[in-house]
Structure formats: structure tokens, C-alpha cells
N, C-alpha and C. Protein backbone atom coordinates (compact mmCIF):
# COMPACT_ATOMS: atom_id res chain seq x y z
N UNK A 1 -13.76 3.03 27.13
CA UNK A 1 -14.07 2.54 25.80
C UNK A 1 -13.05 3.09 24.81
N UNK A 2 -12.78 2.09 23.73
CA UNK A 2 -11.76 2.95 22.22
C UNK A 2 -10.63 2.75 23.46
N UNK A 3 -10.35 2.25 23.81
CA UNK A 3 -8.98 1.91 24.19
C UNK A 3 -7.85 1.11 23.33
N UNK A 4 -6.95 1.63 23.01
CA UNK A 4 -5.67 1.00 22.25
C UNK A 4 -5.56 1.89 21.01
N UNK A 5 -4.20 1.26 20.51
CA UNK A 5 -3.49 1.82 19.38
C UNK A 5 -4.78 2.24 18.22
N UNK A 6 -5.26 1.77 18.18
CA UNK A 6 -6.56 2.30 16.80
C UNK A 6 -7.24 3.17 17.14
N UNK A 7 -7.32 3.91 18.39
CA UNK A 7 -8.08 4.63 18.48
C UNK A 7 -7.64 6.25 19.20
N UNK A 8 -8.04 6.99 18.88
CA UNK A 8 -6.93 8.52 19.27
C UNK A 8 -7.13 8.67 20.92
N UNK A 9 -8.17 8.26 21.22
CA UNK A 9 -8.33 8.78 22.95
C UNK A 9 -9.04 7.43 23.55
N UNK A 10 -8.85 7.69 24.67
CA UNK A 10 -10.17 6.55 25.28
C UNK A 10 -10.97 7.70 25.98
N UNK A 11 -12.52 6.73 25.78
CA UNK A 11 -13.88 7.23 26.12
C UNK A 11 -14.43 6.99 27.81
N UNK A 12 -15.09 8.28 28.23
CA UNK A 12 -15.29 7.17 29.19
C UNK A 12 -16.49 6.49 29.02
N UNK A 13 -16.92 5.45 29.98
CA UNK A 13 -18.37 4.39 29.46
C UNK A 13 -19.43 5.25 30.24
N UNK A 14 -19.20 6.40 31.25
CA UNK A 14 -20.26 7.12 31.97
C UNK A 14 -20.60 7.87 30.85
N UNK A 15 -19.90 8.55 30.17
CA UNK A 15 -20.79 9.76 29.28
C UNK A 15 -20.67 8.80 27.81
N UNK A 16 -20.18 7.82 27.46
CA UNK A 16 -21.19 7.22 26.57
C UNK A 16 -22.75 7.02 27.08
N UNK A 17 -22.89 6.75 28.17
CA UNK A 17 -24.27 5.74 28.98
C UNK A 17 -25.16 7.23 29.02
N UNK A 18 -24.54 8.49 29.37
CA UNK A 18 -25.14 9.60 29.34
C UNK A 18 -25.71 9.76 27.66
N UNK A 19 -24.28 9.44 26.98
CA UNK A 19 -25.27 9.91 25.51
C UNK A 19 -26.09 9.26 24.91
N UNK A 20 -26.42 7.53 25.45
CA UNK A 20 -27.45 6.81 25.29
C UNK A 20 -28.88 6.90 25.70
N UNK A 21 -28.78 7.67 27.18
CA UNK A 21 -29.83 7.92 27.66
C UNK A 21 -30.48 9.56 26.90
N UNK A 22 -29.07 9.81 26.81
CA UNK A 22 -29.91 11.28 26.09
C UNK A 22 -30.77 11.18 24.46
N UNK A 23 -30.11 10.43 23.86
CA UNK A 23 -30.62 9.47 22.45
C UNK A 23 -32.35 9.46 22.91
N UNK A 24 -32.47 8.10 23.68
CA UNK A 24 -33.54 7.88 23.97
C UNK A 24 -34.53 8.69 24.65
N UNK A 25 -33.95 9.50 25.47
CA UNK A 25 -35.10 10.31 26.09
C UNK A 25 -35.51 11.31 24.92
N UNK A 26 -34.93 11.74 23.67
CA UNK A 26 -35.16 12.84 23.07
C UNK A 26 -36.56 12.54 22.00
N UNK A 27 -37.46 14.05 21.82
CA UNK A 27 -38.73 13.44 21.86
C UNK A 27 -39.21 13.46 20.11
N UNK A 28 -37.59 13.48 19.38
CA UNK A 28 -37.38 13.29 18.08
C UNK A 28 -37.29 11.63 17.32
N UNK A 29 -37.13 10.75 18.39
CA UNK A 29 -37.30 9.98 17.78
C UNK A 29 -36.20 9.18 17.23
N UNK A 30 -35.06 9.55 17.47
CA UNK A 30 -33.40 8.51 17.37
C UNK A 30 -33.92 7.46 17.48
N UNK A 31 -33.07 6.33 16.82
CA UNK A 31 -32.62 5.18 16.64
C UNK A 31 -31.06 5.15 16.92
N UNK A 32 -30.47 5.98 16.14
CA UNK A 32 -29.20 5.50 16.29
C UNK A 32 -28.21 6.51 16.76
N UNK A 33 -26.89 6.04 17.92
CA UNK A 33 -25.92 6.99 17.87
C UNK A 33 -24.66 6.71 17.61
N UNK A 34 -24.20 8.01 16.73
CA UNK A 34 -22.81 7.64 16.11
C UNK A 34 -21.69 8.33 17.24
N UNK A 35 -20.53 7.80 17.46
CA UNK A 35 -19.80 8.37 18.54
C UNK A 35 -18.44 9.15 17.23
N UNK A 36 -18.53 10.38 17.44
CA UNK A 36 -17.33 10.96 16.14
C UNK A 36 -16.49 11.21 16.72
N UNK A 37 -15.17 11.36 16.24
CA UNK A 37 -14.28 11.84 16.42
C UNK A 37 -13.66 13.23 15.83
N UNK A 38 -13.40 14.63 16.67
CA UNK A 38 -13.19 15.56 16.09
C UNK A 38 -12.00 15.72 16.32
N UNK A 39 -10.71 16.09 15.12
CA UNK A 39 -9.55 16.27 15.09
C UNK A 39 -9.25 17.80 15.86
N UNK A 40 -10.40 18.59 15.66
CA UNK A 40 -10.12 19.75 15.80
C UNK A 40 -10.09 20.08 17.47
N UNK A 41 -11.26 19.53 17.93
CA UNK A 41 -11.37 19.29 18.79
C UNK A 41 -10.63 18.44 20.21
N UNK A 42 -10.49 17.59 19.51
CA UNK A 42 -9.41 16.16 19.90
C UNK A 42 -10.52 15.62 20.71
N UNK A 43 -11.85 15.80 20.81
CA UNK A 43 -12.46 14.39 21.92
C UNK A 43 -13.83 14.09 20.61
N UNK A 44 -14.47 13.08 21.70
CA UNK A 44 -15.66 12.39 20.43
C UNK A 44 -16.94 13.12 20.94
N UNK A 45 -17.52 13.25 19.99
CA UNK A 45 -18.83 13.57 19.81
C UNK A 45 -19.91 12.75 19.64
N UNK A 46 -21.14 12.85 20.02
CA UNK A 46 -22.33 11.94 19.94
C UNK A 46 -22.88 12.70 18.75
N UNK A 47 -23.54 11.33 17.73
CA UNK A 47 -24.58 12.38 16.74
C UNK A 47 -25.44 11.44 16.74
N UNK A 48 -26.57 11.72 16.71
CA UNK A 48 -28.14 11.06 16.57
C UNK A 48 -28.81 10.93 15.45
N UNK A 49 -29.00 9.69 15.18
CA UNK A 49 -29.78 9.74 13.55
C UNK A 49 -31.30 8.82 13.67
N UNK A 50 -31.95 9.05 12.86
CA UNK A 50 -32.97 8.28 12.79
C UNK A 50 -33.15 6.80 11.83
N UNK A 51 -32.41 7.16 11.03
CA UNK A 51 -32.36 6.33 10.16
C UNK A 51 -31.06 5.48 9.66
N UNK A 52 -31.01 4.41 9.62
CA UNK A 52 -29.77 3.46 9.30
C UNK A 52 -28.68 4.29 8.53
N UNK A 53 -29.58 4.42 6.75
CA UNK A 53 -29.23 4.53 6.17
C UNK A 53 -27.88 5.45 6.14
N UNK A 54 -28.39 6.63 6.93
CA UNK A 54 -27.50 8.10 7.01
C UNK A 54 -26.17 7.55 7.54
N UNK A 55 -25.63 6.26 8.18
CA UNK A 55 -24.68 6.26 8.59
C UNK A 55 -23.83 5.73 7.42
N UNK A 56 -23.71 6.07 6.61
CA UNK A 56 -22.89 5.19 5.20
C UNK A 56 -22.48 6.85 4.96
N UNK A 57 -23.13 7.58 5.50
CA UNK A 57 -22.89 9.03 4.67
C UNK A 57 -21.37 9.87 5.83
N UNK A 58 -21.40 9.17 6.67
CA UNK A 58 -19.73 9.53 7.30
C UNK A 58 -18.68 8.98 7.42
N UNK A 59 -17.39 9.70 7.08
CA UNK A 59 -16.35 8.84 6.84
C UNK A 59 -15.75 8.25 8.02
N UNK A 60 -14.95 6.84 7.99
CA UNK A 60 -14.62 6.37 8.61
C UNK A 60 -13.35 6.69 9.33
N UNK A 61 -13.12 6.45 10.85
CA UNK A 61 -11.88 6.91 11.33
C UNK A 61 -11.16 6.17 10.43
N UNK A 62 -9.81 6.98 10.11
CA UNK A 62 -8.97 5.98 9.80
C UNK A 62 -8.95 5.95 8.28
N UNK A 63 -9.85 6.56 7.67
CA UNK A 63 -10.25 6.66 6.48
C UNK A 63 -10.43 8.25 5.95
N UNK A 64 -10.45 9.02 6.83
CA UNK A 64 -11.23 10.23 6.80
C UNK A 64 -10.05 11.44 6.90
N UNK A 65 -10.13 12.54 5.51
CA UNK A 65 -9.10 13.32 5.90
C UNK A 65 -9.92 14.83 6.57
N UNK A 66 -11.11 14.68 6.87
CA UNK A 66 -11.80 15.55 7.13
C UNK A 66 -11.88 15.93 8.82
N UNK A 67 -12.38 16.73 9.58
CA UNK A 67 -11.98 16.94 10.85
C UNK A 67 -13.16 16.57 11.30
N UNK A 68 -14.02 15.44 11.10
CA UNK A 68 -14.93 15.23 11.99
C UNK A 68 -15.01 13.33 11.32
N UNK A 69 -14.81 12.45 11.81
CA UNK A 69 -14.91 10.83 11.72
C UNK A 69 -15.50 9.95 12.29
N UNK A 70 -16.08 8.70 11.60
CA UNK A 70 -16.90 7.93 12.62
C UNK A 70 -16.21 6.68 12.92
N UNK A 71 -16.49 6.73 14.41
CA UNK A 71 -15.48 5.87 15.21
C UNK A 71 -16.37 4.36 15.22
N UNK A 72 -17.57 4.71 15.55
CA UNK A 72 -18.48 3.52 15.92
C UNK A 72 -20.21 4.12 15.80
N UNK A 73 -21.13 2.87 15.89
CA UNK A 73 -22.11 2.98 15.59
C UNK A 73 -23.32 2.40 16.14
N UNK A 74 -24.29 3.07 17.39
CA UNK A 74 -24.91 1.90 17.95
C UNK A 74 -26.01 2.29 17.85
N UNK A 75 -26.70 0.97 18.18
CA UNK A 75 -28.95 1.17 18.12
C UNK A 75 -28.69 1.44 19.85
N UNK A 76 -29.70 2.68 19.66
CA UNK A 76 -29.91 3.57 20.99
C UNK A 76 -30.21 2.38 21.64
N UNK A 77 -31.67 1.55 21.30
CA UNK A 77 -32.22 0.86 22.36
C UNK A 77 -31.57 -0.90 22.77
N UNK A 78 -31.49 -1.53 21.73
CA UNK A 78 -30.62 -2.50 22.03
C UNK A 78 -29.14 -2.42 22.54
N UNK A 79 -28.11 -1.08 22.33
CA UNK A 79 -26.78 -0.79 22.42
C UNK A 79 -25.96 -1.85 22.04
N UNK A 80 -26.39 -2.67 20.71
CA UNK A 80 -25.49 -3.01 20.08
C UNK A 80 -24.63 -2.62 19.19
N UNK A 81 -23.56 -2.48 18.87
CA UNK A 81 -22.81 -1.81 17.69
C UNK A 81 -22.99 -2.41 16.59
N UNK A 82 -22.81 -1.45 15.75
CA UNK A 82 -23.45 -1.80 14.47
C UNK A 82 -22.33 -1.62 13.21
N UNK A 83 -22.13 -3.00 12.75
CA UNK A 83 -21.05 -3.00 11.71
C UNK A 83 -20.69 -1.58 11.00
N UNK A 84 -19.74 -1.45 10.68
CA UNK A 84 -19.34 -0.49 9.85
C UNK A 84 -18.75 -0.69 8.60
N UNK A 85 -18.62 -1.92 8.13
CA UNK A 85 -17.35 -2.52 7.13
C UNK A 85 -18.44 -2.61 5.57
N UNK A 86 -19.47 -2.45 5.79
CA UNK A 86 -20.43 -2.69 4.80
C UNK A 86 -21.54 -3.74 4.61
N UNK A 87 -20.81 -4.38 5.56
CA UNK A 87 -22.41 -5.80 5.81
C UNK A 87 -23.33 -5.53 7.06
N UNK A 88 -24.02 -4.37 6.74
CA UNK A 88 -24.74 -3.96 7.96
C UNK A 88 -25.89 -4.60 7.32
């Protein structure tokens, strides 16, 4: 996954599928996971939110001079991605 020029690394699709299942099994209640990107770090991170809204509150790769960015955005249970451009 995140393969090509726009994107700093490629992902693999096993430990995305791991951080989907971990989303859902958790007994908090996710909806959604954001896949980040840490500069500091150099690989992506999973973050779990409950609520839509909170994802407007991280900056976008590509946009972001901060060391932590959001690459993409999906509903745990459907695993569709979820716009980022503002017409969510």
C-alpha cells in the first residue's frame, strides 16, 4: 500500500489488515483508523478515533511541517477510505 512518488514508504497490506483487526477488536469502541506518517520515525503509524470529526484535527501529508502526518483515513468496519480533501 502508499506505493509511488506521493508517498515516503510503502506499507505492507498484512500489518495494515493487523491494524484493522486490532481497531475492531478493541473494547473502546473505534470507528475509525488513521494510518500517520512519522518523519522522525520514518514508518506509519495506526491511530484510532471514535469519532469522524477528530480527523480534520491532523495535518495532512504533504501539508504538514510537523513530525507526525495523515496519510489516509478509513471506517474500521466497512474499510473504506475516507476522503480527506474536505467533502467528507
Amino acid at each position: 500500500m502508499f506505493d509511488g512518488p506521493d508517498f515516503p514508504k510503502s506499507l505492507e497490506e498484512q500489518q495494515f489488515e493487523d491494524w484493522l483487526e486490532e481497531g475492531r477488536s478493541s473494547k473502546i469502541g473505534y470507528e475509525y483508523l488513521l494510518v500517520i506518517w512519522d518523519a522522525f520515525e520514518e514508518k506509519y503509524q495506526p491511530i484510532y478515533l471514535e469519532e469522524r470529526w477528530k480527523i480534520s484535527t491532523f495535518e495532512l501529508y504533504g501539508e504538514s511541517v510537523s513530525q507526525e502526518s495523515l496519510v489516509a483515513a478509513y471506517d474500521l468496519y466497512s474499510e473504506s477510505r475516507i476522503s480527506l480533501n474536505g467533502s467528507e
